[in-house]
Protein backbone atom coordinates (compact mmCIF):
# COMPACT_ATOMS: atom_id res chain seq x y z
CA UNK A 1 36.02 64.06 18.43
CA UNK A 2 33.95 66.16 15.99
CA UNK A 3 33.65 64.67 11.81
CA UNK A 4 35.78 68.43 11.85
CA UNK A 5 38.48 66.88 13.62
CA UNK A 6 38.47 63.69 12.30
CA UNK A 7 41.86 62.12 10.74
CA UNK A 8 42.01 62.00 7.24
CA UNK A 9 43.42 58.49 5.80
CA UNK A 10 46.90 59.42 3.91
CA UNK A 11 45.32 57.67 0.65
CA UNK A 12 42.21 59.92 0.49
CA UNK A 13 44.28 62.75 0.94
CA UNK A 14 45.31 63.36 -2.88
CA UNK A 15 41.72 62.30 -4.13
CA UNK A 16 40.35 65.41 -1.46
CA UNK A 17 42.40 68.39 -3.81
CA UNK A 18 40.07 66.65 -6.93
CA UNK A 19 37.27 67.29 -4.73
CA UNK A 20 37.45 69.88 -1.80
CA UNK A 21 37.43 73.59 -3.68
CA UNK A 22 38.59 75.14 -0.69
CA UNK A 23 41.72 73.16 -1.92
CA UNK A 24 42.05 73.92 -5.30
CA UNK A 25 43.59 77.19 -6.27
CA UNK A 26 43.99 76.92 -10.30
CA UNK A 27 41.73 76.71 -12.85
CA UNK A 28 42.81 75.08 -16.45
CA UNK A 29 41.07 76.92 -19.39
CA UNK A 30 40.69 74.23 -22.41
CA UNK A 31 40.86 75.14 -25.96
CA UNK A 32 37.56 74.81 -26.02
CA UNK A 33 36.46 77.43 -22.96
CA UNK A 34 35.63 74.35 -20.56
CA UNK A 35 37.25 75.23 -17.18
CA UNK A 36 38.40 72.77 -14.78
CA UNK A 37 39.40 73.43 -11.04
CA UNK A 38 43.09 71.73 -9.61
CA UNK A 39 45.45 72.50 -6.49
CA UNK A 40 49.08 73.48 -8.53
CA UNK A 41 51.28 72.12 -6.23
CA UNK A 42 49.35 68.33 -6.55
CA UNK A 43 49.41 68.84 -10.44
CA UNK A 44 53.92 70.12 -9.98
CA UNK A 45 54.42 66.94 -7.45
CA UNK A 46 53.13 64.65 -10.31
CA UNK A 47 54.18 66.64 -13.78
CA UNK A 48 57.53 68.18 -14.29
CA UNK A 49 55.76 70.14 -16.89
CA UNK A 50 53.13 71.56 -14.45
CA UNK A 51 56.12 71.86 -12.03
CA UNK A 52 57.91 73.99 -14.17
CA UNK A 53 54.97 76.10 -15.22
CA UNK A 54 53.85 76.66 -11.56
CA UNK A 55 56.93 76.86 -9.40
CA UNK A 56 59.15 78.60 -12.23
CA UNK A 57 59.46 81.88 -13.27
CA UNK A 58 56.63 81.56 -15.56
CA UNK A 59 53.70 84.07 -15.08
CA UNK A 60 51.41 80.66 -15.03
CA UNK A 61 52.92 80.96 -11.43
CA UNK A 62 50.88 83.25 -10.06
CA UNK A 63 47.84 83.42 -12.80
CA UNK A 64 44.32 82.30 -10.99
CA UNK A 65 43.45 80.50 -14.74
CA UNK A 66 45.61 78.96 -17.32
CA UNK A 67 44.79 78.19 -20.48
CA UNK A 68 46.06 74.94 -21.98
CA UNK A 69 46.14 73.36 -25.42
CA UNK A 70 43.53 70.48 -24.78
CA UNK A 71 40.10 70.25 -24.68
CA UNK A 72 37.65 70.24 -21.57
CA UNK A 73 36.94 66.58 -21.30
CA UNK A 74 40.88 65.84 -21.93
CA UNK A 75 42.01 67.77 -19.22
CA UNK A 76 39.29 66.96 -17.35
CA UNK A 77 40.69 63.07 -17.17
CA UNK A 78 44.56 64.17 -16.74
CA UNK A 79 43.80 65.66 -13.75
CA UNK A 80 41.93 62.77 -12.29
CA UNK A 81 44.66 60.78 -13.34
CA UNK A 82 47.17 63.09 -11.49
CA UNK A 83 44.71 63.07 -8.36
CA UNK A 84 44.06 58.92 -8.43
CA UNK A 85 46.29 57.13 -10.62
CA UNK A 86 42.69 56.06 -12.73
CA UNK A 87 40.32 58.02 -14.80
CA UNK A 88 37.16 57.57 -17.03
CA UNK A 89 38.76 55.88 -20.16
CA UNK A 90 40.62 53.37 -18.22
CA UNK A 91 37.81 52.17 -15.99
CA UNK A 92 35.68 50.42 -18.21
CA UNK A 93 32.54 53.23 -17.89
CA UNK A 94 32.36 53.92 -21.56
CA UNK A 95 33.55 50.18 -22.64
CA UNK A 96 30.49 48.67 -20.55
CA UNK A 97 27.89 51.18 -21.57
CA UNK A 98 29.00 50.27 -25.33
CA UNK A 99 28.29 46.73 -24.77
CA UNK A 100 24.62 47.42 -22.71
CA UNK A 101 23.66 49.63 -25.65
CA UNK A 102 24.40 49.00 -29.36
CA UNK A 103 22.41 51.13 -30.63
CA UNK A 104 24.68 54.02 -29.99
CA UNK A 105 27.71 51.43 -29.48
CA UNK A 106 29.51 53.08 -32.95
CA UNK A 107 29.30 56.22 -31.46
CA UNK A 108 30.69 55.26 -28.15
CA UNK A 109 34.07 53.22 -29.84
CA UNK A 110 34.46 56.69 -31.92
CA UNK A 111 35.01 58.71 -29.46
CA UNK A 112 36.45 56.21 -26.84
CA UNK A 113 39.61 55.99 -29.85
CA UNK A 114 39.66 59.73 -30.42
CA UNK A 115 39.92 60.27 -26.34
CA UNK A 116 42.53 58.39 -26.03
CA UNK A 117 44.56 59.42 -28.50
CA UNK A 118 43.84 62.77 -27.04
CA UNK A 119 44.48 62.06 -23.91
CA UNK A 120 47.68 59.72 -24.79
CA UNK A 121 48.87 63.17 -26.68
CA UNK A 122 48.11 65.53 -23.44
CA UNK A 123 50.05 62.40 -21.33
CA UNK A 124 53.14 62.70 -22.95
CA UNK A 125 53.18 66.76 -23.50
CA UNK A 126 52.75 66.87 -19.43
CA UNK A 127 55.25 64.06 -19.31
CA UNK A 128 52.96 61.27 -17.53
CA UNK A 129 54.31 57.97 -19.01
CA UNK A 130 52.81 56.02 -16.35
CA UNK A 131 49.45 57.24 -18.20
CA UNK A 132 50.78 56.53 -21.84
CA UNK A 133 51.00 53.06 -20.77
CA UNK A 134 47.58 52.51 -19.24
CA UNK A 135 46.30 53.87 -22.55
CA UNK A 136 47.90 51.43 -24.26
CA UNK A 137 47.17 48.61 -22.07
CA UNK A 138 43.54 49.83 -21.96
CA UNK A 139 43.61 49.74 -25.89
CA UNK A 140 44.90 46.18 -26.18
CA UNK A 141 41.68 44.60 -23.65
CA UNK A 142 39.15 46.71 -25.64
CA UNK A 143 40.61 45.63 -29.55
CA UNK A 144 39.20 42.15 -28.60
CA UNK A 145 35.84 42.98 -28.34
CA UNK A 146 36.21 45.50 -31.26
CA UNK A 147 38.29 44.64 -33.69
CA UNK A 148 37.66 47.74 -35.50
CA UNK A 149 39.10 49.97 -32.92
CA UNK A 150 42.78 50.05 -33.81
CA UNK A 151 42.01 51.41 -37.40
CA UNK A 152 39.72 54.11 -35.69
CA UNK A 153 42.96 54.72 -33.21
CA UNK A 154 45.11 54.83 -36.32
CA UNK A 155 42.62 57.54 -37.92
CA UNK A 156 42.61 59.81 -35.12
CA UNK A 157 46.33 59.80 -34.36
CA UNK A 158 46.72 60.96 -38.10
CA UNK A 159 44.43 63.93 -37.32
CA UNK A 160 45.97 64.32 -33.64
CA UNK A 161 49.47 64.80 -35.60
CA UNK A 162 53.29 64.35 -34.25
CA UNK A 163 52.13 65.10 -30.58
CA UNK A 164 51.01 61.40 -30.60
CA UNK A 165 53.00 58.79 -28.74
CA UNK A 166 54.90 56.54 -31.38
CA UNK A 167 54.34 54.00 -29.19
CA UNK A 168 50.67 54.03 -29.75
CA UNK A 169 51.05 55.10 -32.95
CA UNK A 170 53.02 51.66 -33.09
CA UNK A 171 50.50 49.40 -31.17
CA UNK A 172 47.50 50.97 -33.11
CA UNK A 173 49.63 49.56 -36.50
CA UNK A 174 50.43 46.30 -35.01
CA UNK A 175 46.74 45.59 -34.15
CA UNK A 176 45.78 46.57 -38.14
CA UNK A 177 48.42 44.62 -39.61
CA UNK A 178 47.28 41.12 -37.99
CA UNK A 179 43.57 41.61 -37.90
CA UNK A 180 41.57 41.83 -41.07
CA UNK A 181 38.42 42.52 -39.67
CA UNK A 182 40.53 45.79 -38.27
CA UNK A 183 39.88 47.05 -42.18
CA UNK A 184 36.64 45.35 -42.53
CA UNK A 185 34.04 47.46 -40.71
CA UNK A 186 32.36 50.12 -42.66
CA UNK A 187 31.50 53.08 -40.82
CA UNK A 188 35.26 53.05 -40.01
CA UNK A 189 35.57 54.23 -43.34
CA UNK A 190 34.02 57.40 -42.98
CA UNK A 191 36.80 58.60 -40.77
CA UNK A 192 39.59 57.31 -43.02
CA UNK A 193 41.42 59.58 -45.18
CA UNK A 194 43.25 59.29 -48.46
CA UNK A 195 46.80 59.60 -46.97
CA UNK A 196 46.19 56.86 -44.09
CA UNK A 197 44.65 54.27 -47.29
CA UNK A 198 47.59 54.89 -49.03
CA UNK A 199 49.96 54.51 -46.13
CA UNK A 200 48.01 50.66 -45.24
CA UNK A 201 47.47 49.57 -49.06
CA UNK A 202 51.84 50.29 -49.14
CA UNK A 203 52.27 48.44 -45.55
CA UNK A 204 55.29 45.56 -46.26
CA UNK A 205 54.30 44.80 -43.03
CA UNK A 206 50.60 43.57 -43.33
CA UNK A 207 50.01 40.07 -42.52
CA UNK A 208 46.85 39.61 -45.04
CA UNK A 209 46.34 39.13 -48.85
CA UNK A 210 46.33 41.81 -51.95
CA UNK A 211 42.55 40.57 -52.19
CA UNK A 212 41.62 41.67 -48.46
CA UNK A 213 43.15 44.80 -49.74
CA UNK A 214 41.44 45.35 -52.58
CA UNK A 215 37.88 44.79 -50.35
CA UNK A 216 39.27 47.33 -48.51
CA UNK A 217 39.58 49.69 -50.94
CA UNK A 218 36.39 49.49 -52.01
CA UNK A 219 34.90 49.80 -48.97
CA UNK A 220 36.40 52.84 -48.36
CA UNK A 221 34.95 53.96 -51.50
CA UNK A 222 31.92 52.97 -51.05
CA UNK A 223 31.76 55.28 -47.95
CA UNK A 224 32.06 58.15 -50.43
CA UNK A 225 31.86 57.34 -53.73
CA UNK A 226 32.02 60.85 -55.94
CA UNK A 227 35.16 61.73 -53.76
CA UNK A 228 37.02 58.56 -53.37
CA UNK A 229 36.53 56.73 -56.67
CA UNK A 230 39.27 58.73 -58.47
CA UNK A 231 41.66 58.66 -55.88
CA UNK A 232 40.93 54.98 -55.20
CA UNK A 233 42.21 54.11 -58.81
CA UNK A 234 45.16 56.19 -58.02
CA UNK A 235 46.03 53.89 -55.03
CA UNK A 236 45.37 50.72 -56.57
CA UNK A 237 48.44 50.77 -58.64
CA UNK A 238 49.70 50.06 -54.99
CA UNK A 239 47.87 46.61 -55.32
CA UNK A 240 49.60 43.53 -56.33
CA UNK A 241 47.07 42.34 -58.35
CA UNK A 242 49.03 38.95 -59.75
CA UNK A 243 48.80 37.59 -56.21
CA UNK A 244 45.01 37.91 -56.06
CA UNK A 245 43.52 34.58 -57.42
CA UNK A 246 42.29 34.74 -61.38
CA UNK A 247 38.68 33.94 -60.39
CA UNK A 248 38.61 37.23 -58.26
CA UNK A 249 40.59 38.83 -61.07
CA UNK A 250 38.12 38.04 -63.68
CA UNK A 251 34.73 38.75 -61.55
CA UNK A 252 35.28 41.58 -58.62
CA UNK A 253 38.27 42.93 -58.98
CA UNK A 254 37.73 44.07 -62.71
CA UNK A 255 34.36 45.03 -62.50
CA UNK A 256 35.01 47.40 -59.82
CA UNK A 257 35.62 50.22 -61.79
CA UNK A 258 39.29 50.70 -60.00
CA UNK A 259 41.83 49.09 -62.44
CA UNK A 260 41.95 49.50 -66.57
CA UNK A 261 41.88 46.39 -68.68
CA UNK A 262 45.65 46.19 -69.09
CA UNK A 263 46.41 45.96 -65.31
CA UNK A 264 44.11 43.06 -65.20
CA UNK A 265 45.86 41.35 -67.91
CA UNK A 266 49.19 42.30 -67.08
CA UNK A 267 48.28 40.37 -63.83
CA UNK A 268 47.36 37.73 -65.53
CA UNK A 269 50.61 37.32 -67.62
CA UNK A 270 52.29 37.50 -64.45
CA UNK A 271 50.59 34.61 -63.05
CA UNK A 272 51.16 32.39 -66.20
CA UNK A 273 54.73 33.20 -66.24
CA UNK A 274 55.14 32.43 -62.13
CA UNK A 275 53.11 29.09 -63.19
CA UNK A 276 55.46 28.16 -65.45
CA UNK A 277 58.65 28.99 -63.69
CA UNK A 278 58.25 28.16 -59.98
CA UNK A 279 55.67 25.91 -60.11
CA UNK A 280 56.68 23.95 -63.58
CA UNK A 281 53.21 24.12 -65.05
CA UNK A 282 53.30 23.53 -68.49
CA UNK A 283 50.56 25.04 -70.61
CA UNK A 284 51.69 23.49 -74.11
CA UNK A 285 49.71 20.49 -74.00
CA UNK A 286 47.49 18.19 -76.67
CA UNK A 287 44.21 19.72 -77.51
CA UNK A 288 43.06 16.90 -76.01
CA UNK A 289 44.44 16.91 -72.42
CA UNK A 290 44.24 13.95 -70.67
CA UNK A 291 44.14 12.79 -66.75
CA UNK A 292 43.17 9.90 -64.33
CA UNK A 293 39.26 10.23 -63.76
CA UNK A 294 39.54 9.61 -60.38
CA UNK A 295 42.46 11.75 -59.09
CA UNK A 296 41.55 14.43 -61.95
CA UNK A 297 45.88 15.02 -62.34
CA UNK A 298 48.57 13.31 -64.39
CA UNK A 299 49.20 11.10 -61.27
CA UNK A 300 47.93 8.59 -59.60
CA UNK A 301 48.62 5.93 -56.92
CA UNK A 302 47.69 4.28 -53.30
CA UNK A 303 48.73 5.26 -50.23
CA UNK A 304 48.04 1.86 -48.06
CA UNK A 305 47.71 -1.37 -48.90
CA UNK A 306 44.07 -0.88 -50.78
CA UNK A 307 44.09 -1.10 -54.71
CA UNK A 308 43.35 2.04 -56.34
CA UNK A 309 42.17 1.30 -60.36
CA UNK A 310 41.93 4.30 -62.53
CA UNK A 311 41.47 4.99 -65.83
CA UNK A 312 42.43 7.92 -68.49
CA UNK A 313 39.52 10.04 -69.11
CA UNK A 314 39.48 9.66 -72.56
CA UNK A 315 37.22 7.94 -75.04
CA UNK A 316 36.66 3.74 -75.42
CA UNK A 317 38.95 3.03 -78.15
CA UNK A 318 37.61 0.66 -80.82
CA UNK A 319 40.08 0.81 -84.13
CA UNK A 320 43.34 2.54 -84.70
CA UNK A 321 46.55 2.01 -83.18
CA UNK A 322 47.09 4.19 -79.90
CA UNK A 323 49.93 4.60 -78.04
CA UNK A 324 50.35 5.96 -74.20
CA UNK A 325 53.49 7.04 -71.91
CA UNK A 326 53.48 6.13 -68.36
CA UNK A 327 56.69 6.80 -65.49
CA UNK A 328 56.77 4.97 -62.38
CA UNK A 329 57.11 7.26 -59.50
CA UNK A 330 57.10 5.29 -56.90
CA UNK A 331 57.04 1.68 -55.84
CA UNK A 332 56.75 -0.69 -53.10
CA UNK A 333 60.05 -2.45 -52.48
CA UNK A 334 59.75 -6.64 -52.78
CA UNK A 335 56.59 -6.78 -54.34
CA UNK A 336 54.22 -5.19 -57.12
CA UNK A 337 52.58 -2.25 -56.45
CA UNK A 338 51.65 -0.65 -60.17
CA UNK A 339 49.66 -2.61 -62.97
CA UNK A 340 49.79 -1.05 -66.28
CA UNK A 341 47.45 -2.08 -69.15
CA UNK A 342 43.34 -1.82 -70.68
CA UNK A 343 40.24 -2.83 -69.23
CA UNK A 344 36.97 -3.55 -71.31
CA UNK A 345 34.53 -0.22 -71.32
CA UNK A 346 31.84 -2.24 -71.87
CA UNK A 347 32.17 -5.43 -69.00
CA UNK A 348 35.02 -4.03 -66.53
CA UNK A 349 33.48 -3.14 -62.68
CA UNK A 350 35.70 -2.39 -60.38
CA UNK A 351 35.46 -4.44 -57.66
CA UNK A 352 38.68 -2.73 -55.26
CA UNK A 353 41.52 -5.60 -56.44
CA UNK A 354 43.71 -5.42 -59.34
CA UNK A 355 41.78 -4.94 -62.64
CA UNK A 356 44.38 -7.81 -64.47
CA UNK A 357 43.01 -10.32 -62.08
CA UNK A 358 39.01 -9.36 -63.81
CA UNK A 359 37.28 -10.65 -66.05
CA UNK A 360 37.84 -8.00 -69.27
CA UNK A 361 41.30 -6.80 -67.63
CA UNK A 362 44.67 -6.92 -68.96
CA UNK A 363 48.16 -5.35 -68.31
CA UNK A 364 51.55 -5.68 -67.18
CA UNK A 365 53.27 -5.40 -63.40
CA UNK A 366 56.31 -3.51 -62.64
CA UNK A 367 57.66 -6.42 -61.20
CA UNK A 368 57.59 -7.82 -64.83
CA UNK A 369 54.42 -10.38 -64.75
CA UNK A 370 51.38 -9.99 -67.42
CA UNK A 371 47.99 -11.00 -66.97
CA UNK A 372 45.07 -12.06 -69.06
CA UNK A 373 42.37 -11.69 -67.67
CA UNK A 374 43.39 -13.03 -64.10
CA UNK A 375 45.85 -15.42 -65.96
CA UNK A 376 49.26 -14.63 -65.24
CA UNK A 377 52.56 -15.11 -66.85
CA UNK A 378 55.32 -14.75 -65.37
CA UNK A 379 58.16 -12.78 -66.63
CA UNK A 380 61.93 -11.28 -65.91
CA UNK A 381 61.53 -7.90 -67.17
CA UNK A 382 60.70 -5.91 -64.32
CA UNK A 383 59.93 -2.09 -64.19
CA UNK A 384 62.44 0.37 -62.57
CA UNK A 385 61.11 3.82 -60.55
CA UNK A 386 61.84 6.58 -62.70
CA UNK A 387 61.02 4.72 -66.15
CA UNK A 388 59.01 5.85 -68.69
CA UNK A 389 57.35 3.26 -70.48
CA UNK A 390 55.29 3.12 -73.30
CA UNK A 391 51.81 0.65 -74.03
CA UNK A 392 50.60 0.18 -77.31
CA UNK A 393 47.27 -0.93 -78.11
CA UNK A 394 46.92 -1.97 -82.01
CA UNK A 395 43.36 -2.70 -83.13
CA UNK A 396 44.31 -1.86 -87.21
CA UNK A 397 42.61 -4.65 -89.17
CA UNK A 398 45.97 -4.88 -90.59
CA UNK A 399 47.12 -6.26 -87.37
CA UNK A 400 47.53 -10.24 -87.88
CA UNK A 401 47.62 -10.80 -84.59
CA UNK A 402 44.19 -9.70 -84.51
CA UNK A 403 44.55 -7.19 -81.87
CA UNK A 404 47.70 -6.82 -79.61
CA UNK A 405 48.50 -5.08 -76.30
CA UNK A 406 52.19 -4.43 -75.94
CA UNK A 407 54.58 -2.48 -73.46
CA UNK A 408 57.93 -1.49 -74.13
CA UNK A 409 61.05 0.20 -72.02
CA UNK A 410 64.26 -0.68 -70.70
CA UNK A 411 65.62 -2.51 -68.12
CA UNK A 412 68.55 -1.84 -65.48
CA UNK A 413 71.25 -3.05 -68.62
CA UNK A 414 69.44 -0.20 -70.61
CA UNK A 415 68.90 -3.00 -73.12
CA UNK A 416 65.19 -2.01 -75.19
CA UNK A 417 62.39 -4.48 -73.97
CA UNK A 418 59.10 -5.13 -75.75
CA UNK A 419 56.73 -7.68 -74.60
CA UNK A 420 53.47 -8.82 -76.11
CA UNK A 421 50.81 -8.61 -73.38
CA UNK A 422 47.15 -10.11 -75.20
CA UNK A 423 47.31 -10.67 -78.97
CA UNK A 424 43.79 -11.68 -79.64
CA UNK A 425 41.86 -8.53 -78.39
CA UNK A 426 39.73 -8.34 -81.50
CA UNK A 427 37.98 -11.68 -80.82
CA UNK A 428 37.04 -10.03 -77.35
CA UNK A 429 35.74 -6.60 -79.82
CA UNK A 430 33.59 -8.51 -81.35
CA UNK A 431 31.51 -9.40 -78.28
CA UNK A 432 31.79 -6.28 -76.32
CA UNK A 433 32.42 -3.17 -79.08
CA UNK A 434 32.17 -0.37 -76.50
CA UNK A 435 36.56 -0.56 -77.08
CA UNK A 436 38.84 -0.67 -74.48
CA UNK A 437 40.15 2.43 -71.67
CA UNK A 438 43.72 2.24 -70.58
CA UNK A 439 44.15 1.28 -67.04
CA UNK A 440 46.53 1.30 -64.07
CA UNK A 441 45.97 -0.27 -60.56
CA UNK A 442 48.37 1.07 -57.74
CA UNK A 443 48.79 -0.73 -53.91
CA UNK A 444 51.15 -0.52 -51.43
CA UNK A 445 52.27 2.93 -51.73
CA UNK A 446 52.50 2.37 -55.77
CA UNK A 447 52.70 6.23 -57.90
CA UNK A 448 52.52 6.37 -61.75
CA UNK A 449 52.49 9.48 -63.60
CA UNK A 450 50.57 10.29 -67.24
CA UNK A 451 53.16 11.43 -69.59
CA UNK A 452 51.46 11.36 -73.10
CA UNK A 453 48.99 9.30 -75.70
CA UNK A 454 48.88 9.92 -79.65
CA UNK A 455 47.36 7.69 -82.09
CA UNK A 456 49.49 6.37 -84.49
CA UNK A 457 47.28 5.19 -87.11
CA UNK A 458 43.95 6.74 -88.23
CA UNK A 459 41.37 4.14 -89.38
């Protein structure tokens, strides 16, 4: 037997009418004069489109050329498709010679995105969904590598128009609205129009913050800045600038040249007001505001069994009569956990137990004992979770104690308690007159809150 005679496998036979021109007896005229040879009845068997135009009573029937509404290289790969179930898009020719040469590798993802939303367009006028699908599919392994890809999709099925699947239309939006760096890469930018910036920076769908927006924005600008800078300011009223945080506010944001002095500050009112009503942050406080030094809040406490000591950041006091308000937030049940009192600026170290147990510590426990500088006395009055107490420290000369350290709430009867802590603090003045810091040691899971201090008597 001849190689004229020789049997043709059944699964070359299809792949022989892409080939063999003895075979093909059409040519397709693109819209852009590129001509590309087919056998009708292999292009009917596969299209009902083609099948209609070819084997109905359409003058396409019996034309030798046919013009169509795609381009050369589009038609080019449907008919491929038709002929092998595969083409140039899908098989990873374009996608590897991006990656072996980055140099031209921008070029290559632009016009791998605007083929295939050609080619996804021309799929679905000729009724190919098998093809739609590999398109997609083909999109979803390449966004990986390049995350900028499904914004460049997005941009070309704008200018591609209605004729565009909505399914990739759809996957190309899904892809933008959970990746970021989808809106981050510059030369994407270029290819962007005004309608599709307006249509992201509106998304209720995007799954990233107003500030990745707004570097968005100005990106885009920046791509073409005498043509987009006026129409940028126009879409940033789509912006909601309250949610971007105040140190952007007051830096980028309102020295980009995008947003007018009042939408800055309206912004800014906004986030005061939000403060103050979801989150409860007060902003009427003392001139002097106060805090633990170590935790830097109102609050402070131990979440083990190690001692915690902290003091209020204010300064040593040395005369005057001062008064501070503490709550107990939390405590440890059967045992003491929070020590309230003063500690000496000048001789207190903190050595990780108790400061009441130091030398130059005093204070009071919530289970209702006071120490002296590591001497105790006990006591009956213990502290409740959720009381507010207050501790006064009197160092008036009037004072003829000499100096007293006091606390005062009430108990579980609600009955008013007051209990003298140290009365002879000005003897201990005398030798160390750095002045004293008010204190609280926490173990075992202990919380105490900061409520307030004022001085009661000026000296």
């Amino acid at each position: 037997m001849n190689s004229v005679d020789k049997e043709v496998r059944l699964d070359k036979v299809l792949s022989s009418f892409l080939t063999d021109e003895d075979l093909q007896d059409v040519t397709l005229v693109a819209n852009d004069g590129q001509k590309v040879r087919a056998n009708r009845f292999v292009l009917s068997a596969r299209s009902p489109v083609f099948r209609r135009m070819f084997l109905g009573n359409f003058s396409e029937a019996t034309k030798p050329e046919v013009d169509v509404g795609f381009s050369g290289i589009v038609m080019q790969e449907i008919v491929e498709y038709i002929h092998t179930d595969t083409c140039a898009s899908l098989n990873g020719k374009k996608r590897k010679a991006c990656d072996e040469n980055e140099a031209k590798q921008w070029d290559v993802q632009k016009e791998l995105a605007e083929k295939m939303v050609a080619l996804s367009a021309a799929a679905m006028y000729y009724n190919l969904p098998s093809l739609v699908k590999e398109i997609e599919k083909s999109i979803s392994k390449v966004v990986k590598q390049v995350p900028s890809l499904p914004l460049m999709v997005l941009a070309s099925c704008r200018k591609e128009g209605p004729s565009v699947p909505s399914t990739l239309l759809e996957l190309a939006w899904t892809f933008v609205r959970a990746n970021k760096e989808a809106l981050m890469e510059a030369k994407v930018h270029a290819c962007v129009d005004a309608t599709l910036v307006e249509e992201i920076v509106k998304d209720e769908k995007l799954e990233m913050d107003e500030y990745t927006l707004f570097v968005f924005l100005t990106k885009w600008v920046d791509s073409n800045p005498k043509d987009r800078q006026a129409i940028a300011k126009n879409l940033g009223i789509n912006l909601r600038l309250e949610k971007i945080n105040p140190a952007y506010l007051s830096t980028s944001v309102s020295s980009s040249g995008l947003f007018a002095a009042d939408q800055i500050n309206e912004a800014y009112k906004k986030q005061a007001l939000h403060a103050e009503q979801i989150h409860k942050v007060s902003f009427q406080q003392d001139r002097l505001c106060l805090v633990w030094k170590k935790s830097l809040t109102l609050e402070s406490g131990s979440d083990g069994d190690d001692v915690n000591t902290d003091m209020l950041s204010c300064l040593p006091i040395k005369e005057g009569i001062y008064e501070w308000t503490v709550e107990l937030l939390a405590d440890h049940y059967g045992g003491s956990s929070a020590v309230f009192g003063i500690v000496c600026a000048e001789t207190f170290v903190d050595n990780g137990s108790l400061f009441y147990r130091q030398k130059g510590g005093w204070g009071y426990d919530d289970s209702g004992n006071a120490y002296n500088e590591g001497k105790a006395h006990i006591g009956s009055y213990p502290i409740r979770v959720g009381v507010q107490f207050k501790v006064t420290l009197n160092l008036s000369p009037s004072d003829r104690q000499n100096g007293t350290l006091k606390i005062q709430f009430s108990n579980a009867n609600e009955e008013d308690i007051s209990y003298d802590i140290v009365n002879n603090l000005h003897d201990h003045l005398n030798l160390h007159p750095r002045g004293f810091l008010p204190a609280v040691s926490t173990c075992h899971g202990g919380l105490v809150k900061f409520v307030k201090m004022k001085k009661l008597l000026e000296v």
